[in-house]
PDB file of N, CA and C in Angstrom:
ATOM      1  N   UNK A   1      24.063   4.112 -27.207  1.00  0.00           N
ATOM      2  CA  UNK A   1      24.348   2.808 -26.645  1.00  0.00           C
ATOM      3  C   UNK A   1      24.479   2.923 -25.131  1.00  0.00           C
ATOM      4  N   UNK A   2      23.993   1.978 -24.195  1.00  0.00           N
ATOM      5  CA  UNK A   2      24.061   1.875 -23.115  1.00  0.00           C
ATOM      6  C   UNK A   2      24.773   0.639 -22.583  1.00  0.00           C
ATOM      7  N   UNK A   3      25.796   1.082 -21.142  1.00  0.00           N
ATOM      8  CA  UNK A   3      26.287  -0.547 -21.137  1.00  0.00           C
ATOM      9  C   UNK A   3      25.316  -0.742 -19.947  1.00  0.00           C
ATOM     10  N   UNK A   4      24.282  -0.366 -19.535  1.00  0.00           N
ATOM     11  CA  UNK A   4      23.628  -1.068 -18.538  1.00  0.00           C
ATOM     12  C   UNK A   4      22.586  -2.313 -19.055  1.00  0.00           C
ATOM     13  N   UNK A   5      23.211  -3.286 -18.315  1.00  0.00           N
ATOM     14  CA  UNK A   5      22.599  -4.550 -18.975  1.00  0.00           C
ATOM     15  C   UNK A   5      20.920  -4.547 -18.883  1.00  0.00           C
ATOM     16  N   UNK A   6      20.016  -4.953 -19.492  1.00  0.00           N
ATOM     17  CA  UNK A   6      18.712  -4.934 -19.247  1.00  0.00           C
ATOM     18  C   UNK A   6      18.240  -6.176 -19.396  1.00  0.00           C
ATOM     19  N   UNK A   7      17.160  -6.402 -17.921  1.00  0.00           N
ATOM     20  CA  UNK A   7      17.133  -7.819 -17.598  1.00  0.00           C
ATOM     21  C   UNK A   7      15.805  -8.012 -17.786  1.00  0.00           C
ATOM     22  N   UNK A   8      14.584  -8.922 -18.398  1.00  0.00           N
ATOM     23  CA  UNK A   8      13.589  -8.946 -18.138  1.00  0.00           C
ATOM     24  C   UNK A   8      12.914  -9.459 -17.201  1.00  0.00           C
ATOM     25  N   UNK A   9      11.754  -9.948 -17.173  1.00  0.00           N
ATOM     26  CA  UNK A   9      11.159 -10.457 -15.675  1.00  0.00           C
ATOM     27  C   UNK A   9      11.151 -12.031 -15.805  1.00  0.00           C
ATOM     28  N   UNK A  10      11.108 -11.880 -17.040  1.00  0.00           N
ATOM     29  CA  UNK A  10      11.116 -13.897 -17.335  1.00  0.00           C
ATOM     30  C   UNK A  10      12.721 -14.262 -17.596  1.00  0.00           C
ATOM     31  N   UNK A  11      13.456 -13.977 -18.027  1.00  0.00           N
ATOM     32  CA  UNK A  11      14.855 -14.335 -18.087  1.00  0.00           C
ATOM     33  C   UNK A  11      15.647 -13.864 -16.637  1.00  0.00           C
ATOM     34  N   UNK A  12      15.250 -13.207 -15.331  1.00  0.00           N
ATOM     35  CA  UNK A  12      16.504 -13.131 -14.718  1.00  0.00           C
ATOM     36  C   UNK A  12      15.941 -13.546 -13.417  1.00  0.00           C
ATOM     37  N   UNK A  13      14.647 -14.814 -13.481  1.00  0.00           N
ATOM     38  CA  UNK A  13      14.862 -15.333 -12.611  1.00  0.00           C
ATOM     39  C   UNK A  13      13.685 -14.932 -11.174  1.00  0.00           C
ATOM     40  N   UNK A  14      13.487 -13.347 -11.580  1.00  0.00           N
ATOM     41  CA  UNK A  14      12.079 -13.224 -10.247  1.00  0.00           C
ATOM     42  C   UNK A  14      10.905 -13.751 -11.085  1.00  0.00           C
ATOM     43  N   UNK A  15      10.231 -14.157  -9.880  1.00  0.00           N
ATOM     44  CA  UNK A  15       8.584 -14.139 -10.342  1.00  0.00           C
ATOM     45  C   UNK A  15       7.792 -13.503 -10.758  1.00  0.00           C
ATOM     46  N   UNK A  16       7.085 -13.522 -12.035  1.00  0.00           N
ATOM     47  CA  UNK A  16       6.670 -12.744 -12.289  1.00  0.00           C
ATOM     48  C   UNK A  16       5.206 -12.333 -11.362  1.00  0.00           C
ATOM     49  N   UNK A  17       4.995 -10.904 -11.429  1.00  0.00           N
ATOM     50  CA  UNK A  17       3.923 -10.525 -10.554  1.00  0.00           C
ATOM     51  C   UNK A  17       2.243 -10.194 -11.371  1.00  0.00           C
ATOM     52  N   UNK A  18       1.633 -10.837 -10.751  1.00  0.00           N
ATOM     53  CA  UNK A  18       0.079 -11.224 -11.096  1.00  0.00           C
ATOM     54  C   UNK A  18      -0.349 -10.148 -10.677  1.00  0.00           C
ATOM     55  N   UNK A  19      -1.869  -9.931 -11.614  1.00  0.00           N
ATOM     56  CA  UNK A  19      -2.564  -8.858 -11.562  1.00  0.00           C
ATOM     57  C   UNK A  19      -3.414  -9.144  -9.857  1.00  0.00           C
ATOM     58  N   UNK A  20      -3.816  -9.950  -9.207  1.00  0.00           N
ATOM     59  CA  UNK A  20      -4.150 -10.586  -8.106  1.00  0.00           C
ATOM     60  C   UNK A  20      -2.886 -10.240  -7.006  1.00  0.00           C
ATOM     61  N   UNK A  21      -1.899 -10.399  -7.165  1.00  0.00           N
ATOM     62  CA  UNK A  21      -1.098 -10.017  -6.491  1.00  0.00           C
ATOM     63  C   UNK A  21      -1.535  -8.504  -6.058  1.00  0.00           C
ATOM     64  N   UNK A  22      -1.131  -7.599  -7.368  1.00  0.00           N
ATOM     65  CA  UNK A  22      -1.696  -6.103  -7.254  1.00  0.00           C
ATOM     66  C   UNK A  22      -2.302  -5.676  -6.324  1.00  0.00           C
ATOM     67  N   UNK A  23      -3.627  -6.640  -6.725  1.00  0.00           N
ATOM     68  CA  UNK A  23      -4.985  -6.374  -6.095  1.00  0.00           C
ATOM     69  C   UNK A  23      -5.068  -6.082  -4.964  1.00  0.00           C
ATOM     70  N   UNK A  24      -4.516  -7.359  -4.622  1.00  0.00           N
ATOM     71  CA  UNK A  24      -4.264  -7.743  -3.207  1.00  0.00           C
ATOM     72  C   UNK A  24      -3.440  -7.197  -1.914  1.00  0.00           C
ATOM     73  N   UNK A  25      -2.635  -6.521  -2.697  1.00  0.00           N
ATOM     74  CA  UNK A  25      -1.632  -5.242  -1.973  1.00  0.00           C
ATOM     75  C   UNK A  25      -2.633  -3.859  -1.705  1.00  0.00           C
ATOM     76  N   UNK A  26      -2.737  -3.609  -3.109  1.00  0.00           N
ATOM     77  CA  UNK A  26      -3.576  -2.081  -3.081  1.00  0.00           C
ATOM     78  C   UNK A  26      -5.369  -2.916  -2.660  1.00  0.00           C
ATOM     79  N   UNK A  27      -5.963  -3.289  -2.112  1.00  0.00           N
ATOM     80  CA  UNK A  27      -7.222  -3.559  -0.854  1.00  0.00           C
ATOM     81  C   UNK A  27      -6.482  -3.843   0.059  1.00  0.00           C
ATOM     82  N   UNK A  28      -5.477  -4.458   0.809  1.00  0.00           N
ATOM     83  CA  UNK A  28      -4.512  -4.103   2.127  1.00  0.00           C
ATOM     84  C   UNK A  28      -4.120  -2.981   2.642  1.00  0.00           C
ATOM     85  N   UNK A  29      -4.014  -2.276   1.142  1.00  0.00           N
ATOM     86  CA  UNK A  29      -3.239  -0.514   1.518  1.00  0.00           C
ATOM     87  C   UNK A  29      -4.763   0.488   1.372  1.00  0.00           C
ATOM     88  N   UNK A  30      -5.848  -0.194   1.276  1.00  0.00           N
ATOM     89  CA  UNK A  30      -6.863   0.804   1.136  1.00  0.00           C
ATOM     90  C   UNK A  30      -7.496   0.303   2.670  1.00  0.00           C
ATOM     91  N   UNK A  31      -7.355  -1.176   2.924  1.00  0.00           N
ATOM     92  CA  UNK A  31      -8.248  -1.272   4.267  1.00  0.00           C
ATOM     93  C   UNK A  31      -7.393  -0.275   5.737  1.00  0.00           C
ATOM     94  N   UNK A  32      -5.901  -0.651   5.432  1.00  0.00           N
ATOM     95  CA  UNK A  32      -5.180   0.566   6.186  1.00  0.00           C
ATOM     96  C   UNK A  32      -5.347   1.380   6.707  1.00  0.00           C
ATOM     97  N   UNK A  33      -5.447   2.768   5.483  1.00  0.00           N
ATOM     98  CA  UNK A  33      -5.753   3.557   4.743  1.00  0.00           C
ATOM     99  C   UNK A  33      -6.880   3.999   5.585  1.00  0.00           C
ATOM    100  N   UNK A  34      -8.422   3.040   5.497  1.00  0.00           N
ATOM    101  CA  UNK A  34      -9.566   3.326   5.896  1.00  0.00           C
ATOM    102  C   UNK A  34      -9.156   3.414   7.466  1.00  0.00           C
ATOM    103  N   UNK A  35      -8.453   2.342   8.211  1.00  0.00           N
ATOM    104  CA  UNK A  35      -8.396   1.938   9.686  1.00  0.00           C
ATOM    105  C   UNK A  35      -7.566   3.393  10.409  1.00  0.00           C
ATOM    106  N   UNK A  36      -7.007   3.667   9.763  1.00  0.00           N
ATOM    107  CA  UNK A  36      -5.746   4.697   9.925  1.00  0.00           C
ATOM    108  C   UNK A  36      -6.563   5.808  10.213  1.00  0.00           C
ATOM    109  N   UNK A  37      -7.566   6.572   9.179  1.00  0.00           N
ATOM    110  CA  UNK A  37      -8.429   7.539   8.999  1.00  0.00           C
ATOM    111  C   UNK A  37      -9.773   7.263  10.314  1.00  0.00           C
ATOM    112  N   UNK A  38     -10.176   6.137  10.353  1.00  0.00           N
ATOM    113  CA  UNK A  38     -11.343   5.842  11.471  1.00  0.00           C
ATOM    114  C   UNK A  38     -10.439   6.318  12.840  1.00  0.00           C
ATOM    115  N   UNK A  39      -9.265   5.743  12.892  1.00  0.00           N
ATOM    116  CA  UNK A  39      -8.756   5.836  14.472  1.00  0.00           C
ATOM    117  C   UNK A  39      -8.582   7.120  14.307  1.00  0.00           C
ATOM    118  N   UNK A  40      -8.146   7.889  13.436  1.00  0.00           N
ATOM    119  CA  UNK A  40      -7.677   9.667  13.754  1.00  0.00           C
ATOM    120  C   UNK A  40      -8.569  10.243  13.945  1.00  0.00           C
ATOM    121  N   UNK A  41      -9.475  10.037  12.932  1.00  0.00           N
ATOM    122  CA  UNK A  41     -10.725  11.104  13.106  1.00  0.00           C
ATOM    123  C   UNK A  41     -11.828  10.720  14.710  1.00  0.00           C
ATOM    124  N   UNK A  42     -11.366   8.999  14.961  1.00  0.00           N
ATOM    125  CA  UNK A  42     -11.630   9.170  16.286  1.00  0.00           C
ATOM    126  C   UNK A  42     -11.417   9.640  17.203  1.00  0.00           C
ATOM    127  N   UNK A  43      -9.762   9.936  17.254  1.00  0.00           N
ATOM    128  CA  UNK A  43      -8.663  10.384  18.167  1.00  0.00           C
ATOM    129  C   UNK A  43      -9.523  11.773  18.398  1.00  0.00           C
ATOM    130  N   UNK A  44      -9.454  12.187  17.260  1.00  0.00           N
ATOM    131  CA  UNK A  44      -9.685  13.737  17.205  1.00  0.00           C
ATOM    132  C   UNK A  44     -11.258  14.262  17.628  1.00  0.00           C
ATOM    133  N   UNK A  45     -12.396  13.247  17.327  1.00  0.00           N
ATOM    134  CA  UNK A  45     -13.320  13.388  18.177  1.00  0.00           C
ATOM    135  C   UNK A  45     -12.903  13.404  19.841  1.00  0.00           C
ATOM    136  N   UNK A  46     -13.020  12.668  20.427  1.00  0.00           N
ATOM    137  CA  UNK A  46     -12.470  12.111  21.514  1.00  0.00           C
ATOM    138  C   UNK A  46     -12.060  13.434  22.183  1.00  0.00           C
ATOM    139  N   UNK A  47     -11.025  13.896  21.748  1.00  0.00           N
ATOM    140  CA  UNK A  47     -10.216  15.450  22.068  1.00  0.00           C
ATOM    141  C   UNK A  47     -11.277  16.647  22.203  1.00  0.00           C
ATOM    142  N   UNK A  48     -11.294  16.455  20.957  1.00  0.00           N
ATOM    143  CA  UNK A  48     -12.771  17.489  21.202  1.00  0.00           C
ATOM    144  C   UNK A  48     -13.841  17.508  22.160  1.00  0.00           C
ATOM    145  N   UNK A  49     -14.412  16.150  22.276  1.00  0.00           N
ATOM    146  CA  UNK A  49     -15.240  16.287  23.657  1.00  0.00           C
ATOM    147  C   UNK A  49     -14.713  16.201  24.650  1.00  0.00           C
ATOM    148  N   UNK A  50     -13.750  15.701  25.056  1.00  0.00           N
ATOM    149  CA  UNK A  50     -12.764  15.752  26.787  1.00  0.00           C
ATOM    150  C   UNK A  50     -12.469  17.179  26.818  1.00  0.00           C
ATOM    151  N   UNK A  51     -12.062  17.958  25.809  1.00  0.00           N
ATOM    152  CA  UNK A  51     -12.432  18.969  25.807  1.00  0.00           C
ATOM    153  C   UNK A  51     -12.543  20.591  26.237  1.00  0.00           C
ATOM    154  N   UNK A  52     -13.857  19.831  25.472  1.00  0.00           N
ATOM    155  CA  UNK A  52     -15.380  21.028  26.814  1.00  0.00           C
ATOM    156  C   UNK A  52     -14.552  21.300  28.175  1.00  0.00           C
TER     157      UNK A  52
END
């Protein structure tokens, strides 16, 4: 037995979260992700040729 109360998503009141929602987070966290990786690996070009 547990006394921790257990609440579901439809009885305590949050919204429940849509598969679109998901989506929509993880392609935000992948365009990131991509932008994050373009600027470093730019950075790091960049370095490399100033350089020489």
């Amino acid at each position: 037995m547990s006394i921790t109360p257990v609440a579901d998503g439809i009885t305590s009141g949050s919204p429940v979260r849509r598969v679109r929602h998901q989506a929509r987070e993880a392609a935000g966290l992948m365009a990131f992700s991509a932008v994050t990786s373009v600027g470093i690996a730019t950075a790091l070009l960049l370095l490399a040729h100033w350089g020489r």
